[in-house]
C-alpha atoms as a PDB file:
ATOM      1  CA  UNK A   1       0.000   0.000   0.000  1.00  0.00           C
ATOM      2  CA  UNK A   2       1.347   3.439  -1.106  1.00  0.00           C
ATOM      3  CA  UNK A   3       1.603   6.228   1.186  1.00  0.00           C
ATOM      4  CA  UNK A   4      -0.462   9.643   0.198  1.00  0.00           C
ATOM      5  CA  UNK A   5       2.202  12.603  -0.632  1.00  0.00           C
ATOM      6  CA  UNK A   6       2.243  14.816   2.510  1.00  0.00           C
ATOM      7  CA  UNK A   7       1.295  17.607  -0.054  1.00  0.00           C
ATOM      8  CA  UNK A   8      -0.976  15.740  -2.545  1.00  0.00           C
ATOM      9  CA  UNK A   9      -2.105  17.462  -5.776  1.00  0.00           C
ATOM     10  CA  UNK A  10      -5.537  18.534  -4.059  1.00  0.00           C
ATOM     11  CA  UNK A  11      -3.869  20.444  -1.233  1.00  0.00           C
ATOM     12  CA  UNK A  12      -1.205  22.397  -3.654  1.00  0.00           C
ATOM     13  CA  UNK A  13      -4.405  23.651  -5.914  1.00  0.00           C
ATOM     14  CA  UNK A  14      -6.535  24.543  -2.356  1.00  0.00           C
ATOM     15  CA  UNK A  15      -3.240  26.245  -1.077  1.00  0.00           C
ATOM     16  CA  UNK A  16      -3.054  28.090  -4.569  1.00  0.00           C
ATOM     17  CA  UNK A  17      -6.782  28.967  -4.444  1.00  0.00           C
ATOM     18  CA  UNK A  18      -6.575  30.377  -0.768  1.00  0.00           C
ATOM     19  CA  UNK A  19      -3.452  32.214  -1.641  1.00  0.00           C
ATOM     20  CA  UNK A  20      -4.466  33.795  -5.435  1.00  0.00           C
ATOM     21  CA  UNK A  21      -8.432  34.078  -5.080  1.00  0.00           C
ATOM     22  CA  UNK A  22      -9.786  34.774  -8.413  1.00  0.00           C
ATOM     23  CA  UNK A  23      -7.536  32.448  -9.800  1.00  0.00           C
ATOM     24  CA  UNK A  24      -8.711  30.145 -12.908  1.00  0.00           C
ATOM     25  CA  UNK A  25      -8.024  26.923 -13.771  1.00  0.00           C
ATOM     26  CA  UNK A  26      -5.398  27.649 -16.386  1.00  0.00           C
ATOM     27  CA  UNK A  27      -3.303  29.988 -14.318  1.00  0.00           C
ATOM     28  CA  UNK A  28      -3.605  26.647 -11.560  1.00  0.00           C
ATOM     29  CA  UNK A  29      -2.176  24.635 -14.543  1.00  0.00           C
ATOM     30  CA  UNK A  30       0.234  26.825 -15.421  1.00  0.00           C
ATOM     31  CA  UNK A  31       1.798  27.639 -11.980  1.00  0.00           C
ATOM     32  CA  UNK A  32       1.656  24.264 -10.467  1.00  0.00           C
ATOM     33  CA  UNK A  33       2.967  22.623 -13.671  1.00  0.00           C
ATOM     34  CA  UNK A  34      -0.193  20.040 -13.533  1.00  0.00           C
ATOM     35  CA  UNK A  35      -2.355  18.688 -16.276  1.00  0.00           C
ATOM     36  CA  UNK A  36      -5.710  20.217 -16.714  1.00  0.00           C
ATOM     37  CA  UNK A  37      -7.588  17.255 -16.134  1.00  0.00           C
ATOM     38  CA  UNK A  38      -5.668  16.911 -13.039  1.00  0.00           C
ATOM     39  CA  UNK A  39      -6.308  20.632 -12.096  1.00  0.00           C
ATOM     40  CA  UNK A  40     -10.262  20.380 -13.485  1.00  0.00           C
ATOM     41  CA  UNK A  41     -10.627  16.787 -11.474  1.00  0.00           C
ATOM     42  CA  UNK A  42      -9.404  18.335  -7.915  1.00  0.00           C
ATOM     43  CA  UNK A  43     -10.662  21.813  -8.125  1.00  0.00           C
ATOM     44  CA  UNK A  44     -14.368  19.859  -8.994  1.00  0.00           C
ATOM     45  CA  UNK A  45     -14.204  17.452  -6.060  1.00  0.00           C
ATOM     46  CA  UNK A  46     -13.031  20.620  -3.244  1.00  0.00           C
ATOM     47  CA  UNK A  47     -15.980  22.391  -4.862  1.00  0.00           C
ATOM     48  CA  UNK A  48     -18.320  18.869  -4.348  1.00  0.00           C
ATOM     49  CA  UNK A  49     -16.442  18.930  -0.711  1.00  0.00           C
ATOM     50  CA  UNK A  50     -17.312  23.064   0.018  1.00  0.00           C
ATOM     51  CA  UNK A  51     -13.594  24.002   0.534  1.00  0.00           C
ATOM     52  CA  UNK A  52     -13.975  26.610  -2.324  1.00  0.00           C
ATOM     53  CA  UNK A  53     -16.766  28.125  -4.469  1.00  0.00           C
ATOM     54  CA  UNK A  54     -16.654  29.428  -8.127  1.00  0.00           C
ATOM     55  CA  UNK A  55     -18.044  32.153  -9.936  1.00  0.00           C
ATOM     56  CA  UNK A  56     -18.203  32.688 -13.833  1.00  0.00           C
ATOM     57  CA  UNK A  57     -16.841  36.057 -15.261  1.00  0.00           C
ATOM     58  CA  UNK A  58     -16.793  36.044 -19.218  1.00  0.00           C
ATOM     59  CA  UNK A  59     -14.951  33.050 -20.313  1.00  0.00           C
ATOM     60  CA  UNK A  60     -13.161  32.122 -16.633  1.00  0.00           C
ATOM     61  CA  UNK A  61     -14.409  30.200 -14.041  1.00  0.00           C
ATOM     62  CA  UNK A  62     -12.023  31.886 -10.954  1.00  0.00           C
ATOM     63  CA  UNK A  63     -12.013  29.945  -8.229  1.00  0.00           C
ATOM     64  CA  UNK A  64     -12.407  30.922  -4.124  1.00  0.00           C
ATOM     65  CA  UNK A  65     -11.703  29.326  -1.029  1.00  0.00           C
ATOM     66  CA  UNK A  66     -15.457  29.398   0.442  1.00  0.00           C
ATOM     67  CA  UNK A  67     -16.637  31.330   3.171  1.00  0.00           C
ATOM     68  CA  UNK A  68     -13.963  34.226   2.633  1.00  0.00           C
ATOM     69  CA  UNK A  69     -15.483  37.110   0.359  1.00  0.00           C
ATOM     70  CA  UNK A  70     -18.623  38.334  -0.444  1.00  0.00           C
ATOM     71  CA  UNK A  71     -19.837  38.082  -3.892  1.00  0.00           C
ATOM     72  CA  UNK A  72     -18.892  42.006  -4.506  1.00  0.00           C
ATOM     73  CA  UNK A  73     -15.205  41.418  -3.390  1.00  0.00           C
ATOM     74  CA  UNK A  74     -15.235  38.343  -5.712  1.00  0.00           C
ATOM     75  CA  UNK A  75     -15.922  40.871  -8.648  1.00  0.00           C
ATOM     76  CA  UNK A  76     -13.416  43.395  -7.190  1.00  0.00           C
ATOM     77  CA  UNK A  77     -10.584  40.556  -7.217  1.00  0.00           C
ATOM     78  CA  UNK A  78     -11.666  39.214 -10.983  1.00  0.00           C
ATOM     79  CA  UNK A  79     -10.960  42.737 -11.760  1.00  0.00           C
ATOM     80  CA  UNK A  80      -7.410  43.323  -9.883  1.00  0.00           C
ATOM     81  CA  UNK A  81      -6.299  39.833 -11.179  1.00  0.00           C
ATOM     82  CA  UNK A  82      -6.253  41.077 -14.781  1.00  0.00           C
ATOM     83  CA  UNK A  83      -3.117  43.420 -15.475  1.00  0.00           C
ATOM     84  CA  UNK A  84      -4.230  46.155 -17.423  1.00  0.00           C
ATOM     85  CA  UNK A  85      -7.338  47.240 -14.832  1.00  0.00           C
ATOM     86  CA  UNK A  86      -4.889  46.832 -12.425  1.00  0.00           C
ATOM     87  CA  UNK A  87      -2.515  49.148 -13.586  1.00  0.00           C
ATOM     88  CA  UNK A  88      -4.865  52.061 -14.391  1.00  0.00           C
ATOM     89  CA  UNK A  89      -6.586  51.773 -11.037  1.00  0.00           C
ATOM     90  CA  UNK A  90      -3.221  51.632  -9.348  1.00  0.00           C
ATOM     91  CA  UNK A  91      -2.126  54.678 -11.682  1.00  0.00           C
ATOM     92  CA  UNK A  92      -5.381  56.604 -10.607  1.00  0.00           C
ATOM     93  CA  UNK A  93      -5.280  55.839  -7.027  1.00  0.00           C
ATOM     94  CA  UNK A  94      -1.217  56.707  -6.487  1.00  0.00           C
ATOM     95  CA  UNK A  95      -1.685  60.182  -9.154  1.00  0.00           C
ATOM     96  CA  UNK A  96      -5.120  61.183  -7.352  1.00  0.00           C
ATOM     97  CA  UNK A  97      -6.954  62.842 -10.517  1.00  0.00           C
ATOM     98  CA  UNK A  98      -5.344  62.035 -13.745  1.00  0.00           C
ATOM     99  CA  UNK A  99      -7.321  62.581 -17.296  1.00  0.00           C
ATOM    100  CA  UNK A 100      -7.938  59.740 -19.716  1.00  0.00           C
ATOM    101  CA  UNK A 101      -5.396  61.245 -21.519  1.00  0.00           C
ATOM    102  CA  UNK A 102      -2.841  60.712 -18.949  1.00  0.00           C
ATOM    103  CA  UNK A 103      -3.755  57.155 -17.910  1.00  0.00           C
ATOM    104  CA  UNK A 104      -3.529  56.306 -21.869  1.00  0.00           C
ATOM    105  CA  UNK A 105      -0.336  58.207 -22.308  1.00  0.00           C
ATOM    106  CA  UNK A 106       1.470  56.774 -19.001  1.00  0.00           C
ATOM    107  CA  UNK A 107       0.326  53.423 -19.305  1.00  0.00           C
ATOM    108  CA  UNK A 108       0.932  52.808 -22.901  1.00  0.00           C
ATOM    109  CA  UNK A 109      -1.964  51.512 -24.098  1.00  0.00           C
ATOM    110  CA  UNK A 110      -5.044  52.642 -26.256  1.00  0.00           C
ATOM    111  CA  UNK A 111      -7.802  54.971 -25.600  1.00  0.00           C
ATOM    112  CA  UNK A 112     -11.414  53.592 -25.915  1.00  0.00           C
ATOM    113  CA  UNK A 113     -13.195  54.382 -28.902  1.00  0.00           C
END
């Protein structure tokens, strides 16, 4: 009989979830160097098992360990986890007022139409 891994592939994608909420199964993948139906498999039975919860934004499913955030945080997290939101509401918050025009020009990327 084979002895479980002290840190089994279950507990490294919880410990990812608790530590990067809002994460999605790819990024899991990707930082834990597992396959996806490894990744999909574990992340559906700590769902079946309550240890996290799930919420669909667009395309990703970002995962949460349960009982930590309220659904509003949840969105506020899907939002910091993607880089470019990030960076302008870090730019806004550290230059107090900027313009558009200044967020566009200092960031490097393209004005809305």
């Amino acid at each position: 009989m084979r002895n479980k891994p002290s840190n089994s592939n279950k507990e490294r994608i919880l410990q990812y979830i608790q530590n990067n909420p809002g994460c999605y199964l790819r990024q899991i993948r990707n930082e834990l160097d597992l396959s996806m139906g490894s990744v999909q498999y574990h992340s559906y039975q700590l769902q079946k098992r309550g240890k996290i919860t799930s919420m669909r934004q667009g395309l990703y499913k970002l995962h949460f360990q349960s009982g930590t955030f309220e659904d509003h945080e949840k969105i506020l997290l899907q939002v910091l986890n993607q880089e470019t939101p990030r960076e302008i509401i870090l730019y806004i918050i550290e230059k107090g007022d900027p313009t558009q025009t200044d967020v566009v020009k200092s960031l490097g990327i393209s004005a809305p139409l």
